[in-house]
Protein backbone atom coordinates (compact mmCIF):
# COMPACT_ATOMS: atom_id res chain seq x y z
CA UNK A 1 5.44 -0.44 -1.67
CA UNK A 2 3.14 -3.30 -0.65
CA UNK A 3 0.74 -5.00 -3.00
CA UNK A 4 -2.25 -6.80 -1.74
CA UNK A 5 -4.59 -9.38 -3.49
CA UNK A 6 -8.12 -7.65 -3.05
CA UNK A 7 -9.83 -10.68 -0.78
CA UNK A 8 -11.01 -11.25 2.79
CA UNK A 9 -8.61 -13.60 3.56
CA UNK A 10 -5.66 -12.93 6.00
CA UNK A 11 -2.17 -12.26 3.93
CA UNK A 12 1.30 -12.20 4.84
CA UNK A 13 2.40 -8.70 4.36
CA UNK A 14 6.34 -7.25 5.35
CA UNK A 15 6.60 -3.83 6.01
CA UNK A 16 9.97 -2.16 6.67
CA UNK A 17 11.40 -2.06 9.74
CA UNK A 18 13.28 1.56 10.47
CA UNK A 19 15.44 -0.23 12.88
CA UNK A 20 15.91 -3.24 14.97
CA UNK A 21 13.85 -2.44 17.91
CA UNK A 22 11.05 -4.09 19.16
CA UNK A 23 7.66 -1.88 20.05
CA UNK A 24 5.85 -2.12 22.98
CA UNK A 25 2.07 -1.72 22.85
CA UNK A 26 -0.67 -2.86 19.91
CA UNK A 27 0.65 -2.45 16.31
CA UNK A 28 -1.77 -0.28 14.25
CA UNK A 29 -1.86 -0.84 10.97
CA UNK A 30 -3.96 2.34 9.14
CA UNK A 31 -4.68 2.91 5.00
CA UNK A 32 -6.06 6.01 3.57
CA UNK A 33 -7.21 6.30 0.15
CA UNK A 34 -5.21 8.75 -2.01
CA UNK A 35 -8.27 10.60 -3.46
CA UNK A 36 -10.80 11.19 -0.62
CA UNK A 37 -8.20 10.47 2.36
CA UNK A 38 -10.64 8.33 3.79
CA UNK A 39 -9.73 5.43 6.15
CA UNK A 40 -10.45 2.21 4.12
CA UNK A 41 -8.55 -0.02 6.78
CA UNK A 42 -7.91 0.67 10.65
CA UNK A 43 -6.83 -2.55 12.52
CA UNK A 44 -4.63 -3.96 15.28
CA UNK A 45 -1.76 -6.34 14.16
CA UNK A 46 0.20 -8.79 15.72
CA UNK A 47 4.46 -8.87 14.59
CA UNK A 48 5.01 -12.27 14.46
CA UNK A 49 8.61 -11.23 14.69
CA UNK A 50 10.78 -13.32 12.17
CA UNK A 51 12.74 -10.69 10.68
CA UNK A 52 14.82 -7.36 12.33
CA UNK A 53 14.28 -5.72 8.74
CA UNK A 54 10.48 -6.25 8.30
CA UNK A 55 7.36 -6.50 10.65
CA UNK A 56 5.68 -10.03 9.41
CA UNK A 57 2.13 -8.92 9.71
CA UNK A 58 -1.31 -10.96 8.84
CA UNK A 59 -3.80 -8.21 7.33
CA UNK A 60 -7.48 -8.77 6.64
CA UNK A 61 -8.86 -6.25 3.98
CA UNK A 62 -12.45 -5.37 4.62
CA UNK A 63 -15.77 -6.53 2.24
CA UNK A 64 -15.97 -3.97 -0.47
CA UNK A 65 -12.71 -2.20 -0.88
CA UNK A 66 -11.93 -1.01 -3.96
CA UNK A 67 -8.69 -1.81 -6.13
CA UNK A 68 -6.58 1.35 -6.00
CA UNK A 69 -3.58 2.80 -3.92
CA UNK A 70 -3.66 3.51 -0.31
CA UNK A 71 -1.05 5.34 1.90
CA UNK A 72 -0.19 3.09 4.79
CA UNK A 73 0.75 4.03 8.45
CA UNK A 74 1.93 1.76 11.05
CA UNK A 75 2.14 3.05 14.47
CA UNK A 76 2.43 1.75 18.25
CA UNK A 77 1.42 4.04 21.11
CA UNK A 78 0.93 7.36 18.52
CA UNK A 79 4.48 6.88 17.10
CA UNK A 80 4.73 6.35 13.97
CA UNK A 81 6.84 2.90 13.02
CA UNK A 82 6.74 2.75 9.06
CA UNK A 83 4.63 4.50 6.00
CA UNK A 84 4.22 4.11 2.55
CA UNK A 85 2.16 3.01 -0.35
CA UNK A 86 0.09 0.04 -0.68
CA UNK A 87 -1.52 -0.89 -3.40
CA UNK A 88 -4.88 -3.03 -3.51
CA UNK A 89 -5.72 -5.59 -6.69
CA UNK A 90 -3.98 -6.34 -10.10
CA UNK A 91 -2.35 -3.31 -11.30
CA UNK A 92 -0.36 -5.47 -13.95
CA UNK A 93 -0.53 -2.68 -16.58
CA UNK A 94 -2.46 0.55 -17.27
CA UNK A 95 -4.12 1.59 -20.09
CA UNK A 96 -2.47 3.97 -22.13
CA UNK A 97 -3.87 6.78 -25.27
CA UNK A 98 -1.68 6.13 -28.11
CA UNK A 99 -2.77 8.52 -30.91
CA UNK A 100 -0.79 8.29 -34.29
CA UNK A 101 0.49 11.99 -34.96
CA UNK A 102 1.67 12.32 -38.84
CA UNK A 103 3.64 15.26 -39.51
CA UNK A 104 3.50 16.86 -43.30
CA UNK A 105 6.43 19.01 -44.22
CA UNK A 106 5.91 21.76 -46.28
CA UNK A 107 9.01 23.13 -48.97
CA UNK A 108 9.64 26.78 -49.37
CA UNK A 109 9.52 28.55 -52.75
């Protein structure tokens, strides 16, 4: 899972590597939302290549995206190098209902 501050500003992002190997070609870097599966981000990366575990990539998130979670793909020449979940803004913690429930107990005659 990748979390992302929700700003225009290029960040450091490390997505697993499936194995050691090197791709030839552009990276791809792709996010659909998980409601609509609309493409929110579609954009060609650049491994700066520090890492055989991770691909150390720069991403720019576009004006007006909204916080929520995205499914990521990245690919090089229509294969498919990693996927997974990325989430966009400060999911620190959710709201949650609490309702107080109060049981009465009745006796039997």
């Amino acid at each position: 899972m990748i979390y992302l501050q929700n700003t225009q500003e290029a960040q450091v992002v490390y997505v697993p590597r499936s194995d050691g190997s090197r791709p030839s070609g552009d990276l791809v870097f792709i996010a659909k939302s998980t409601i609509d599966l609309a493409v929110e981000i579609n954009q060609t990366v650049t491994d700066l290549q520090t890492s055989d575990l991770y691909f150390n990539l720069a991403i720019e998130l576009p004006a007006g995206l909204p916080d929520g979670e995205y499914e990521y793909t990245l690919s090089s020449e229509g294969d498919t190098l990693s996927t997974g979940l990325l989430v966009v803004g400060d999911y620190s913690k959710p709201n949650e209902y609490d309702k107080n429930i109060t049981y009465e107990q009745y006796e039997t005659e």
